[in-house]
N, C-alpha and C. Protein backbone atom coordinates (compact mmCIF):
# COMPACT_ATOMS: atom_id res chain seq x y z
N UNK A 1 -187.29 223.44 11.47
CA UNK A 1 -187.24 223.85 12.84
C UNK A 1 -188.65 223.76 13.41
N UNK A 2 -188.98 223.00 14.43
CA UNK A 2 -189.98 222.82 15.37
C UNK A 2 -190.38 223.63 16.52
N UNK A 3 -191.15 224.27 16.78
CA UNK A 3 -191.43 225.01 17.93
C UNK A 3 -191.32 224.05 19.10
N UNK A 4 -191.25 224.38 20.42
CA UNK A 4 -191.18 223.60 21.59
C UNK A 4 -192.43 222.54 21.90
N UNK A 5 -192.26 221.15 21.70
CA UNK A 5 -193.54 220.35 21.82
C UNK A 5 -194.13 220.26 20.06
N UNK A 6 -193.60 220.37 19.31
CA UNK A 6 -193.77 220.67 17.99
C UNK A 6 -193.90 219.47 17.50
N UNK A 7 -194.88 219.68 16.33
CA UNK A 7 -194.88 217.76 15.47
C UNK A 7 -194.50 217.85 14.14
N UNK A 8 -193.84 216.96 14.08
CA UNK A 8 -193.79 217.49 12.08
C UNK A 8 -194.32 216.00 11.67
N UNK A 9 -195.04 216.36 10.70
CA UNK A 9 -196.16 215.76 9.50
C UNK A 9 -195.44 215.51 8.24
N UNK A 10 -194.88 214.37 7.90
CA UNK A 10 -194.09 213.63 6.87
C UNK A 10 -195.63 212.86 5.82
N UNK A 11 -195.56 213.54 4.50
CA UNK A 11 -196.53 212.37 3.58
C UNK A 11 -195.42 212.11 2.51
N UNK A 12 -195.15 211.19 2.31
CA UNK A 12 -194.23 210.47 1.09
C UNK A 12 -194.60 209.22 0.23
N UNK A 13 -193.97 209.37 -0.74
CA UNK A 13 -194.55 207.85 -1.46
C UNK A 13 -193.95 206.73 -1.01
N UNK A 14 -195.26 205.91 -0.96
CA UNK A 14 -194.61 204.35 -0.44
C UNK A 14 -194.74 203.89 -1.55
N UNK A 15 -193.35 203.07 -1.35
CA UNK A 15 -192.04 202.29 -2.47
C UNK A 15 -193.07 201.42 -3.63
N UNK A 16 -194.38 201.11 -3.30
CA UNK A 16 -195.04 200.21 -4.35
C UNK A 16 -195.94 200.68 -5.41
N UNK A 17 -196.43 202.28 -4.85
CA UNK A 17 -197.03 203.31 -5.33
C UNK A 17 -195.96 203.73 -6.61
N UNK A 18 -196.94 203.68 -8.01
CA UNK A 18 -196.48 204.22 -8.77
C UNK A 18 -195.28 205.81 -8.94
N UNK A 19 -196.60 206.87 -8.08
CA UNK A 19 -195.92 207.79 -7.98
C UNK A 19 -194.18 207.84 -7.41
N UNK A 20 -194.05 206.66 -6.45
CA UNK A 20 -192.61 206.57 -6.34
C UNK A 20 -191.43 206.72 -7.19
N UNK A 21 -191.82 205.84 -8.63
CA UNK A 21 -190.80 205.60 -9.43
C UNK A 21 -191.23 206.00 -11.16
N UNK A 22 -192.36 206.93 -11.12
CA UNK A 22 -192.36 207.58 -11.97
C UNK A 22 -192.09 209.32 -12.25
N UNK A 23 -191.49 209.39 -11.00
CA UNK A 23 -191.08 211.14 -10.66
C UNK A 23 -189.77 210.76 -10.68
N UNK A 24 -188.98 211.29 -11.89
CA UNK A 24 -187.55 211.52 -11.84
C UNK A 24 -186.48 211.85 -10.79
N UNK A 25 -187.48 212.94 -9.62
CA UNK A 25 -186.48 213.31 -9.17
C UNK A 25 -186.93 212.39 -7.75
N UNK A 26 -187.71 211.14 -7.56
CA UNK A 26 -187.27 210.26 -6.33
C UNK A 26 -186.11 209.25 -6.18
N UNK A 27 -185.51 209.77 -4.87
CA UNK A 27 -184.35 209.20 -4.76
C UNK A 27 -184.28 207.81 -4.05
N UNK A 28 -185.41 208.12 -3.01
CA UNK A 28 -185.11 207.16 -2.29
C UNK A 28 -186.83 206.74 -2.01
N UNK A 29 -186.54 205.03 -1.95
CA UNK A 29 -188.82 204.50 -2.07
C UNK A 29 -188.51 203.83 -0.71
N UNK A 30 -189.40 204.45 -0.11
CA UNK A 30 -189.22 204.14 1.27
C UNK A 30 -190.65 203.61 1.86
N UNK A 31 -190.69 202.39 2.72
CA UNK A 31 -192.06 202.13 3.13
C UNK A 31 -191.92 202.51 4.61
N UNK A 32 -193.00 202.38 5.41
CA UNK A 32 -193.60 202.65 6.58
C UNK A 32 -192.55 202.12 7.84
N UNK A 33 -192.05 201.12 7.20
CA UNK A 33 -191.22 200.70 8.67
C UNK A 33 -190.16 201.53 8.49
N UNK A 34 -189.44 202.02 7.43
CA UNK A 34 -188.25 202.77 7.21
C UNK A 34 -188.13 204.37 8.35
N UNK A 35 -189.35 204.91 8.65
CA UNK A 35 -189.56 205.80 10.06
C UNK A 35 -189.17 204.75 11.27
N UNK A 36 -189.10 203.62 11.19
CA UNK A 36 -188.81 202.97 12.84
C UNK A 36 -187.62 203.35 12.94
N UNK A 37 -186.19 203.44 12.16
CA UNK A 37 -185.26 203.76 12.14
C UNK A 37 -185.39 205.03 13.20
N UNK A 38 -186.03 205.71 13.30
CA UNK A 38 -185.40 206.81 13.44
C UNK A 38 -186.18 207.40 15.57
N UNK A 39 -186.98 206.16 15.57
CA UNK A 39 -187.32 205.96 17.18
C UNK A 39 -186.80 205.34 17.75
N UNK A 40 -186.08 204.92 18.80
CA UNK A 40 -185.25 204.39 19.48
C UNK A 40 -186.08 203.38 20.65
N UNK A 41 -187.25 203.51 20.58
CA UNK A 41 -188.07 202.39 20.77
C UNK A 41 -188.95 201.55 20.31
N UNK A 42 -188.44 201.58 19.09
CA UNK A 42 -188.96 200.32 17.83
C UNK A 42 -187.98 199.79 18.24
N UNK A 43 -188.01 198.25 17.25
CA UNK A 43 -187.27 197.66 16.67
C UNK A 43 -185.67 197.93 16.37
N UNK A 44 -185.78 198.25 15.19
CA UNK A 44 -185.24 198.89 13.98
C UNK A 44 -184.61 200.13 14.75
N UNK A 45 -185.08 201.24 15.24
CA UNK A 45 -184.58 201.92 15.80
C UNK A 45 -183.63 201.70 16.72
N UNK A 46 -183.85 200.73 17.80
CA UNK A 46 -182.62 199.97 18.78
C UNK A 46 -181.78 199.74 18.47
N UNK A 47 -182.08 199.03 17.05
CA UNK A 47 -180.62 197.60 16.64
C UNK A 47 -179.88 198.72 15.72
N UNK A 48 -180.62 199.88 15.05
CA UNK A 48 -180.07 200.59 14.08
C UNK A 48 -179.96 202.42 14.85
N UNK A 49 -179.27 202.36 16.18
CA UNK A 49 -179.54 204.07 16.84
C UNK A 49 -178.34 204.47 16.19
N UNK A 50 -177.63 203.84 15.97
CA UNK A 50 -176.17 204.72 15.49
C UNK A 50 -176.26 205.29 13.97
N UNK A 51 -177.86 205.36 12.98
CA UNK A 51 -178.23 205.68 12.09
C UNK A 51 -178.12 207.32 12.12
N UNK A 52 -178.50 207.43 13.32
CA UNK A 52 -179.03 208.76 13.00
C UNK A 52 -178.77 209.72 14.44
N UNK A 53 -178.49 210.69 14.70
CA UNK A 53 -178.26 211.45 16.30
C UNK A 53 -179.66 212.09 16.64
N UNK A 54 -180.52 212.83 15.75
CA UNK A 54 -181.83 213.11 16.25
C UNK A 54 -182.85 211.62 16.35
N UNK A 55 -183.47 211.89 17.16
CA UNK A 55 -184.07 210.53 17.53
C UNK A 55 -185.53 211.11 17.56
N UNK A 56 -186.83 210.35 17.56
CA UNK A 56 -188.18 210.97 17.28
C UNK A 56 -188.62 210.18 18.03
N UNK A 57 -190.19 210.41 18.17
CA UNK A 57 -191.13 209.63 18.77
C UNK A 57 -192.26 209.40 17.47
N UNK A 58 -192.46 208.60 17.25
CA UNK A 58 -193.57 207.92 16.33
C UNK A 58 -195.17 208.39 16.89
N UNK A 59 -196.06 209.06 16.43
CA UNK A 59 -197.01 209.46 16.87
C UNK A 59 -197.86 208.30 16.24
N UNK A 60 -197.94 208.64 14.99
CA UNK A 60 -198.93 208.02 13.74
C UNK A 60 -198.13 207.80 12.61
N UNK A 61 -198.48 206.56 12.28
CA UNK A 61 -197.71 206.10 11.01
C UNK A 61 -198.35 205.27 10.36
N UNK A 62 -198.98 205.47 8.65
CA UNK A 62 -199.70 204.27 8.13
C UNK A 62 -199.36 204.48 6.92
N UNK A 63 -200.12 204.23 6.33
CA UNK A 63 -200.22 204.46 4.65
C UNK A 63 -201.78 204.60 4.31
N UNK A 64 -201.84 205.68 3.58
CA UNK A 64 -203.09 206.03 3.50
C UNK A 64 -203.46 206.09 1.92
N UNK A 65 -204.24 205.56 1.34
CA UNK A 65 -204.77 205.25 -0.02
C UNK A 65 -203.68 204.50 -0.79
N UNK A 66 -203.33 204.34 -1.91
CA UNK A 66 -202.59 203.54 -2.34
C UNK A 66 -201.41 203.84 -2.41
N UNK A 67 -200.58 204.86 -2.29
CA UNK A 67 -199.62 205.31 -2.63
C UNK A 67 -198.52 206.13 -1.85
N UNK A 68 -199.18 206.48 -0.14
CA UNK A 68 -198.79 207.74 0.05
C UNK A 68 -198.33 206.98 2.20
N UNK A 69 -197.42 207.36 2.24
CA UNK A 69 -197.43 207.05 3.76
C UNK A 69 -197.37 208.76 4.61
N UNK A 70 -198.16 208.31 5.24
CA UNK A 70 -198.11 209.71 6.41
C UNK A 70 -197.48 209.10 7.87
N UNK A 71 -196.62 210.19 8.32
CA UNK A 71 -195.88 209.63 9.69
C UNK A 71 -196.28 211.44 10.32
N UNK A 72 -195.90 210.68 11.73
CA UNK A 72 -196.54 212.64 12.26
C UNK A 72 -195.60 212.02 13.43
N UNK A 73 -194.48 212.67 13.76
CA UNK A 73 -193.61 212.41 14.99
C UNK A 73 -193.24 213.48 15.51
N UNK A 74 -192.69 213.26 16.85
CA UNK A 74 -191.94 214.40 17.29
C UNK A 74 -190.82 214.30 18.08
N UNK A 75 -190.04 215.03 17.95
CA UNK A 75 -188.82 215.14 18.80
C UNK A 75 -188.49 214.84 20.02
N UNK A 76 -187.66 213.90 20.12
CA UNK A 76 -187.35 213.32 21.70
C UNK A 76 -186.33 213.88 22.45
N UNK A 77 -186.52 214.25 23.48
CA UNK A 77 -185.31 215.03 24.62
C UNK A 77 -183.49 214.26 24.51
């Protein structure tokens, strides 16, 4: 739950990073474009809106050192 105007800060392993697929309990190796899904003004987000009913705004999204993607989005009206 987000406060009003609220951001939430996602760090996860990207899919090529060891740490992905040497922790038992990862389910799913997900890289950086896999957040476009979920903005409705990407790409990916357009062709794929019927993915998901909350929809985000993409603030910042990269991958930072070898292993780790950070996304920082927030909630769209």
């Amino acid at each position: 739950m987000l406060r009003p105007h609220g951001e939430l800060f996602i760090r996860t392993p990207h899919h090529s990073g060891d740490s992905s697929w040497i922790d038992p309990t990862h389910r799913w190796h997900l890289n950086e474009q896999s957040f476009h899904y979920l903005d409705p003004e990407t790409d990916w987000g357009s062709l794929y809106s019927h993915y998901t009913e909350r929809k985000w705004r993409i603030l910042s999204l990269g991958v930072r050192g070898p292993q780790n993607i950070h996304a920082l989005l927030t909630p769209r009206k």
